[in-house]
Protein backbone atom coordinates (compact mmCIF):
# COMPACT_ATOMS: atom_id res chain seq x y z
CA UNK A 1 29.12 35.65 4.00
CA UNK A 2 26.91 34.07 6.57
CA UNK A 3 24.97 35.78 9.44
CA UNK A 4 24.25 33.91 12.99
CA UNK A 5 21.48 32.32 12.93
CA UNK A 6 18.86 33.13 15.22
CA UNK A 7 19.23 31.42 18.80
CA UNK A 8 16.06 29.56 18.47
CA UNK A 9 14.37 27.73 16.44
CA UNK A 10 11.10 29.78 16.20
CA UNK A 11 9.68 31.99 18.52
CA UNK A 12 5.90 32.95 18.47
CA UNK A 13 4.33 36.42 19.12
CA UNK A 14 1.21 37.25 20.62
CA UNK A 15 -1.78 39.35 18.22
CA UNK A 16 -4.70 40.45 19.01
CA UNK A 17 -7.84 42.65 17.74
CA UNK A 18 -10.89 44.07 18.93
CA UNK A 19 -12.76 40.81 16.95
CA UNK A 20 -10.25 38.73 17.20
CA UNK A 21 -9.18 36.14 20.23
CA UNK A 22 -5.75 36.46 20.55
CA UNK A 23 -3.17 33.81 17.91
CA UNK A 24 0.48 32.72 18.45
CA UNK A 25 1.86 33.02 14.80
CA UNK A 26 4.66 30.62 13.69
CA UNK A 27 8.00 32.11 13.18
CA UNK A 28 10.62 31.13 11.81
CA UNK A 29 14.44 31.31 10.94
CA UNK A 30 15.20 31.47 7.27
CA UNK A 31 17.71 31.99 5.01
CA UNK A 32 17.49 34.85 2.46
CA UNK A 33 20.04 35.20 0.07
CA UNK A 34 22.48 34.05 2.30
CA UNK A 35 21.03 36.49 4.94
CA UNK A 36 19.71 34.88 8.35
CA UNK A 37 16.15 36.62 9.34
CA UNK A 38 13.34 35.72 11.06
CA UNK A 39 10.14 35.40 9.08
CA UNK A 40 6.80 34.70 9.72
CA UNK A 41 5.92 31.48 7.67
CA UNK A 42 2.78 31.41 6.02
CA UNK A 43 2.47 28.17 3.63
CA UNK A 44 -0.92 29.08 2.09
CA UNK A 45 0.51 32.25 0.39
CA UNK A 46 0.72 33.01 -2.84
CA UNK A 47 3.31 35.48 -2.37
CA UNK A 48 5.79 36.15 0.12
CA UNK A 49 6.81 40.03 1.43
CA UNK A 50 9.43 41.72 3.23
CA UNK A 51 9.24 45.18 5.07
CA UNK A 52 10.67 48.26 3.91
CA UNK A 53 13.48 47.93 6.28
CA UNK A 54 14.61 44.30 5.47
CA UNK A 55 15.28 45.59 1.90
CA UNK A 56 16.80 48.64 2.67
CA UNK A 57 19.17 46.93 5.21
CA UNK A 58 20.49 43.98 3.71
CA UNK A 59 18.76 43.74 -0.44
CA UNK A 60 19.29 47.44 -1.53
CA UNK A 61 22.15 46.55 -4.23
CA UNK A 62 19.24 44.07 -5.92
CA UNK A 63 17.02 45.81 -8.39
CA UNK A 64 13.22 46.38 -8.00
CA UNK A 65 10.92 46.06 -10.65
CA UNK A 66 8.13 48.74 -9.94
CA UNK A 67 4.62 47.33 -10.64
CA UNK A 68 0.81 49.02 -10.79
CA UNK A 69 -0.23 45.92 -9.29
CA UNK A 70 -2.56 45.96 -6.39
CA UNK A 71 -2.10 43.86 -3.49
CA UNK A 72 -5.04 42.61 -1.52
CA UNK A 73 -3.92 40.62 1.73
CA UNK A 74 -6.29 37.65 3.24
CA UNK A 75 -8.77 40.11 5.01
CA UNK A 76 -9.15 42.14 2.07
CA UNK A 77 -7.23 45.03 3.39
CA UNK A 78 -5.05 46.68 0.23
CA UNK A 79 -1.70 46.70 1.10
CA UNK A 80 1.03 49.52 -0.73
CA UNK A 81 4.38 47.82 -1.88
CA UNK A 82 7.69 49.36 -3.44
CA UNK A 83 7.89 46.67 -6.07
CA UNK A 84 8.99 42.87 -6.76
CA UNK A 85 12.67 41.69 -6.05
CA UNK A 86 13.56 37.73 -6.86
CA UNK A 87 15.51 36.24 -3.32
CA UNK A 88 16.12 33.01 -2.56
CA UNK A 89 14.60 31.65 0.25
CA UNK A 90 15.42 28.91 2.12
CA UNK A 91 13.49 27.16 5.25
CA UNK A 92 15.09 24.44 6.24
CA UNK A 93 15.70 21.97 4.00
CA UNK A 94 13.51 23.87 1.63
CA UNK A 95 14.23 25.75 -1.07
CA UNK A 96 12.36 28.11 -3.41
CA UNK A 97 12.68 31.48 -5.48
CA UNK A 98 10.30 33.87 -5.04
């Protein structure tokens, strides 16, 4: 079964840090596993997250692998995880597993 679709076609938010001038971050509408959410689209990553809540909510009945892996995001901030779970993702006319 198929959600609604967001309203728009992206929206942007505003972020900002102490060292930082302020960005407007790209996001976007996509399709996960037949589930409409809105994601922030980054095409330069090697992986591709969710939060805690999007899997609880709507990806609970898919198994998690646990891994020891350590995730290091693009500042080199660690960042904890509860695993890896294979979606589907679609943007678009894109299509991918991750």
């Amino acid at each position: 079964m198929y959600r609604n679709p967001p309203a728009t076609d992206h929206r942007t938010i505003r972020i900002s840090s102490l060292r930082m001038t302020p960005v407007y971050l790209p996001y976007v509408p996509i399709l996960l596993n037949k589930t409409f959410i809105t994601a922030l689209w980054d095409t330069r990553a090697e992986k591709s997250f969710i939060s805690e809540e999007v899997y609880r909510r709507y990806f609970s009945y898919r198994p998690r692998q646990k891994i020891k892996d350590e995730v290091v995001m693009a500042q080199g901030a660690l960042c904890c995880h509860l695993g890896r779970v294979e979606l589907q993702i679609q943007i678009r006319e894109y299509q991918k597993t991750w």
